[in-house]
Protein backbone atom coordinates (compact mmCIF):
# COMPACT_ATOMS: atom_id res chain seq x y z
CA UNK A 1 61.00 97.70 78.57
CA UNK A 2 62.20 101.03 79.87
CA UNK A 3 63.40 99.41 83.15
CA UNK A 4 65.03 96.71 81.37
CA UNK A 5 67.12 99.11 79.45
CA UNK A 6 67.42 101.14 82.42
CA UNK A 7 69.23 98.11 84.56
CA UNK A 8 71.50 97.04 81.66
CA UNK A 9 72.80 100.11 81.20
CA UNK A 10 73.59 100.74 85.14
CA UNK A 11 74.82 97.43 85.73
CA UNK A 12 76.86 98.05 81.98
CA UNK A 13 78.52 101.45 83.69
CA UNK A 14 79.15 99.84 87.06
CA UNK A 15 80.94 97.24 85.82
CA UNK A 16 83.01 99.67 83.56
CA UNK A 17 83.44 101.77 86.54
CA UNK A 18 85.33 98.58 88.67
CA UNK A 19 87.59 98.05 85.81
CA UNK A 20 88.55 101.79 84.84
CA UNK A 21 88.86 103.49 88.40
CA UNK A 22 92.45 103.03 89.78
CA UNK A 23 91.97 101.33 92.86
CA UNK A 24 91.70 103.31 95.70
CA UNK A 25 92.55 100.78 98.02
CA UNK A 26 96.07 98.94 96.76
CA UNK A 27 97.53 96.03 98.86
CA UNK A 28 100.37 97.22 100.95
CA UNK A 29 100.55 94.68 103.58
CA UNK A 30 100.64 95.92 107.32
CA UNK A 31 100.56 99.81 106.30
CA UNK A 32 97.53 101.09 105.05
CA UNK A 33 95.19 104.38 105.41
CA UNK A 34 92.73 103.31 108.26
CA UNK A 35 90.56 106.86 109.11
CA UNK A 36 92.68 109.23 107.16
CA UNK A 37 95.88 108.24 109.28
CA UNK A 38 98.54 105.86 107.31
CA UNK A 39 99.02 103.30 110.27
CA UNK A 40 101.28 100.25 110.45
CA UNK A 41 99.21 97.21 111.78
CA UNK A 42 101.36 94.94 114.88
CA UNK A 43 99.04 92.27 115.53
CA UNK A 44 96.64 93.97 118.10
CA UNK A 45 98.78 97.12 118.06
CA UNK A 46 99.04 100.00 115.78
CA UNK A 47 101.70 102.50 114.72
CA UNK A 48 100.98 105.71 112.80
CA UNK A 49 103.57 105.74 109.40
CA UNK A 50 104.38 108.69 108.29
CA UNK A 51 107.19 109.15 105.52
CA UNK A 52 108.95 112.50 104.06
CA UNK A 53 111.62 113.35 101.46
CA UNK A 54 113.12 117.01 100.76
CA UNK A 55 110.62 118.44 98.10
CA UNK A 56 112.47 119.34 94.64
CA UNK A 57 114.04 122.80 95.12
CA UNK A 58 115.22 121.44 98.38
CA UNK A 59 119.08 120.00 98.73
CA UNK A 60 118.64 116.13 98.97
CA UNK A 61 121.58 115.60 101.36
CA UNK A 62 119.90 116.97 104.21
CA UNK A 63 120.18 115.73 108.02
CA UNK A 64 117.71 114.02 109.56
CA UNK A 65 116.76 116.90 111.55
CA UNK A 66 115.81 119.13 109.15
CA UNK A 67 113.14 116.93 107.42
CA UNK A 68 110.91 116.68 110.24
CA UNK A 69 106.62 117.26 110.09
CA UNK A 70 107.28 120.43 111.95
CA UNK A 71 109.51 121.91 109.73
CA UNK A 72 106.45 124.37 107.98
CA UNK A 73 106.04 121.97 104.97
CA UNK A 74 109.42 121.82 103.46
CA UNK A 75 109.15 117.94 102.60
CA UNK A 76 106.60 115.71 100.43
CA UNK A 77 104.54 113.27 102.72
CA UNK A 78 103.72 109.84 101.53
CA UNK A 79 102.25 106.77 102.98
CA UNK A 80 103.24 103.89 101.56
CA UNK A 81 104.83 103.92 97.93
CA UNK A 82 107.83 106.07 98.17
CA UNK A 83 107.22 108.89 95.49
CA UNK A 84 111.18 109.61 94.21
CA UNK A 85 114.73 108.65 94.62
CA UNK A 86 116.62 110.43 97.37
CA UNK A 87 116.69 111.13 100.91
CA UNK A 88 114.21 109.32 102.89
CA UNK A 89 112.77 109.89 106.16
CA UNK A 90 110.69 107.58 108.18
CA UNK A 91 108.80 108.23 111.33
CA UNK A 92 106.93 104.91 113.22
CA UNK A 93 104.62 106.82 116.00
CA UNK A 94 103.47 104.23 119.06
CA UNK A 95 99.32 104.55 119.12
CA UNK A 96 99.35 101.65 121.79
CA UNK A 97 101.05 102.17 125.38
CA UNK A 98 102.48 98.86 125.35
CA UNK A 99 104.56 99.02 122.18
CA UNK A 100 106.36 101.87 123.90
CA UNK A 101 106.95 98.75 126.76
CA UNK A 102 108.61 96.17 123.89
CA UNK A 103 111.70 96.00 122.27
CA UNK A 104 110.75 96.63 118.62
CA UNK A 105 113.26 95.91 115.74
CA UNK A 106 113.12 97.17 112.14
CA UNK A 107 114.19 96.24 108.97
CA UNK A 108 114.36 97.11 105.27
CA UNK A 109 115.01 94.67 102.75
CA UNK A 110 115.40 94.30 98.58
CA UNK A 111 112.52 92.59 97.22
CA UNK A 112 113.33 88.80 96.51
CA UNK A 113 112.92 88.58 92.46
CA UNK A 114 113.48 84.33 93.70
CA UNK A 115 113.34 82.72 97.22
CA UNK A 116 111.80 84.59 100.43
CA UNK A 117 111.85 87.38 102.37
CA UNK A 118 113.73 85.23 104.95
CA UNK A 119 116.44 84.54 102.69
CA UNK A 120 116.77 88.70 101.98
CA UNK A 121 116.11 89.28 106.20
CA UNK A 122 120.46 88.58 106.26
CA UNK A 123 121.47 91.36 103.66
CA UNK A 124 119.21 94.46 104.54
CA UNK A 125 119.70 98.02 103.41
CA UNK A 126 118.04 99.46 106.94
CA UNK A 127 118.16 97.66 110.06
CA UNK A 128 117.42 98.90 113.76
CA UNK A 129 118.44 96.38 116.01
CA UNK A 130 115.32 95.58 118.88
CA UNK A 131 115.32 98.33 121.27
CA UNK A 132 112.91 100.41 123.79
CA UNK A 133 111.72 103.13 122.83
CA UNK A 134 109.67 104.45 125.32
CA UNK A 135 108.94 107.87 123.51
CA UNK A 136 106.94 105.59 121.10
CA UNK A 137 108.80 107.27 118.27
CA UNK A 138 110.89 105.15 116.19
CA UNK A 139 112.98 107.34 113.17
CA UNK A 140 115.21 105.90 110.27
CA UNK A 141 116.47 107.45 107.15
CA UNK A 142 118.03 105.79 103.72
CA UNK A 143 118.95 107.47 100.74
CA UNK A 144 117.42 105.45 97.89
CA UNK A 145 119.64 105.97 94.64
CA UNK A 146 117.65 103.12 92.61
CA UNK A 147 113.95 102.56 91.69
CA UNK A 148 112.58 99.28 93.06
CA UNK A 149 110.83 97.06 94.93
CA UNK A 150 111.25 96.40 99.14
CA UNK A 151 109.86 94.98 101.58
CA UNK A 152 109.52 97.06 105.83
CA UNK A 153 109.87 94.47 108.19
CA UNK A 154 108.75 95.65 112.34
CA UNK A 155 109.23 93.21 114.57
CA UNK A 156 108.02 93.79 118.04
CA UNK A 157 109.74 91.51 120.98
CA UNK A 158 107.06 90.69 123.67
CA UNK A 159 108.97 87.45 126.03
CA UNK A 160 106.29 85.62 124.02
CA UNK A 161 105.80 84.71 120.28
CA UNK A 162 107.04 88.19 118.28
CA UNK A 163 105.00 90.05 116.51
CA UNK A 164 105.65 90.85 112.93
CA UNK A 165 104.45 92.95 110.34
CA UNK A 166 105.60 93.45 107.04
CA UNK A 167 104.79 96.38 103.84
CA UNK A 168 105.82 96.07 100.30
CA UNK A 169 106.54 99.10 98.81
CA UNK A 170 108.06 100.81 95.79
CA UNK A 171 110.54 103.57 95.75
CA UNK A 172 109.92 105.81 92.18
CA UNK A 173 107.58 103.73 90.73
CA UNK A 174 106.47 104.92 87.01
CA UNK A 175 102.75 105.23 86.22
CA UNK A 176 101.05 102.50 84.24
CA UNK A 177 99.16 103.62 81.32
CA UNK A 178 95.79 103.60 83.12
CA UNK A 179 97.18 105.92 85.66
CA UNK A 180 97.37 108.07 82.87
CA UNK A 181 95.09 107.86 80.61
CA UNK A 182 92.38 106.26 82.83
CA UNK A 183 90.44 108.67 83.87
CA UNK A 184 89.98 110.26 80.12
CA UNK A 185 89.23 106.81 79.13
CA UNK A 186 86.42 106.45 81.76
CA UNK A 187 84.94 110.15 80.34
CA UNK A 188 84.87 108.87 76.92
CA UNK A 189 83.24 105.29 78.44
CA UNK A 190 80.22 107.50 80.23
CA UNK A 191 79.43 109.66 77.82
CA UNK A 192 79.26 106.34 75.35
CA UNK A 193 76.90 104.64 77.42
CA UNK A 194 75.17 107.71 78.15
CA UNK A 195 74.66 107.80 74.56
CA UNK A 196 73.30 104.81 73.81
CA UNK A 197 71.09 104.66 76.68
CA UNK A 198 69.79 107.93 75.64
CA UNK A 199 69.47 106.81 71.71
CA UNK A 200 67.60 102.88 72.89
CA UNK A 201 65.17 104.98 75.24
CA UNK A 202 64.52 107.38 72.81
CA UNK A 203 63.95 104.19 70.48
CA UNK A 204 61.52 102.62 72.98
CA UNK A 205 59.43 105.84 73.05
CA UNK A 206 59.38 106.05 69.11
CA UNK A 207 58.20 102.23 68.84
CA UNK A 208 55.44 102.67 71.86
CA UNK A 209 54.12 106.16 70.00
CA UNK A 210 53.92 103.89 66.57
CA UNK A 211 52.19 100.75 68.85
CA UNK A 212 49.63 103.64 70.32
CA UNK A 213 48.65 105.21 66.85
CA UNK A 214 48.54 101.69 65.20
């Protein structure tokens, strides 16, 4: 009986545990962490991603130049979401050798509330026409002055059938209340079904020491 209460309460706090962790893995499309390195997925090809904006006490009108990894930390890093409104800097890092061989085009485009992305493709806020870049380093900026929703289009241009990826991301996005108040939640949760595993087992024990002396 001490099993049995044993393996209801586990499979009680795993199942809490799936719904009150924030995910650690969100979908983002082609970008995603893949061994600690954000990378951008190109069919059989890959692209480190690597994003930076001015940090707070910085001035947000700054060249693209001066926001650059090597610049002794001066700028927030992010992978995918976009953390705030402002200037944005975007660096798309060849892994492969033969992306640095292919014309690769990029684009950045409002979210469709209705329709496609190929109806948004005509009207986008970023767009680097298909070009060589035989450095393997591909750099854009925008200065986002709106919170939303967009979608990263990279299209690489091989004579052949293109390949295409595309990321969803959000630029400011506001916590939810789980973000928040989530992980106090999930104390409260544990130390409730710590609880009441500890108060059934201690119930078990009482009603086998009763049994024994009857």
């Amino acid at each position: 009986m001490d099993r049995l209460f044993g393996a209801r309460a586990a499979t009680f706090f795993l199942f809490l545990l799936g719904l009150l962790l924030p995910l650690q893995v969100r979908a983002h499309g082609a970008v995603r962490v893949d061994e600690g390195i954000c990378k951008l997925f190109l069919g059989p090809y890959t692209m480190q991603f690597t994003g930076y904006q001015p940090r707070e006490d910085e001035h947000a009108d700054r060249h693209e130049d001066h926001v650059h990894p090597t610049d002794g930390g001066g700028h927030k890093e992010f992978c995918q979401d976009i953390p705030d409104l402002g200037y944005t800097l975007v660096n798309l890092d060849a892994i492969d050798q033969k992306l640095r061989e292919m014309p690769i085009e990029v684009s950045i485009v409002p979210y469709p509330e209705s329709g496609s992305v190929e109806d948004a493709v005509t009207n986008p806020i970023v767009h680097l026409p298909p070009k060589i870049y035989p450095s393997g380093t591909i750099r854009f900026q925008y200065t986002f002055d709106q919170p939303g929703r967009f979608v990263g289009i990279v299209t690489a241009h091989n004579g052949k059938q293109p390949l295409e990826a595309r990321f969803p991301f959000n630029v400011a996005p506001q916590p939810s209340l789980l973000d928040v108040y989530g992980k106090y939640l999930f104390i409260i949760v544990v130390v409730g079904v710590l609880y009441w595993y500890s108060d059934r087992r201690a119930a078990v024990v009482r009603r086998s020491k009763s049994s024994a002396v009857g």
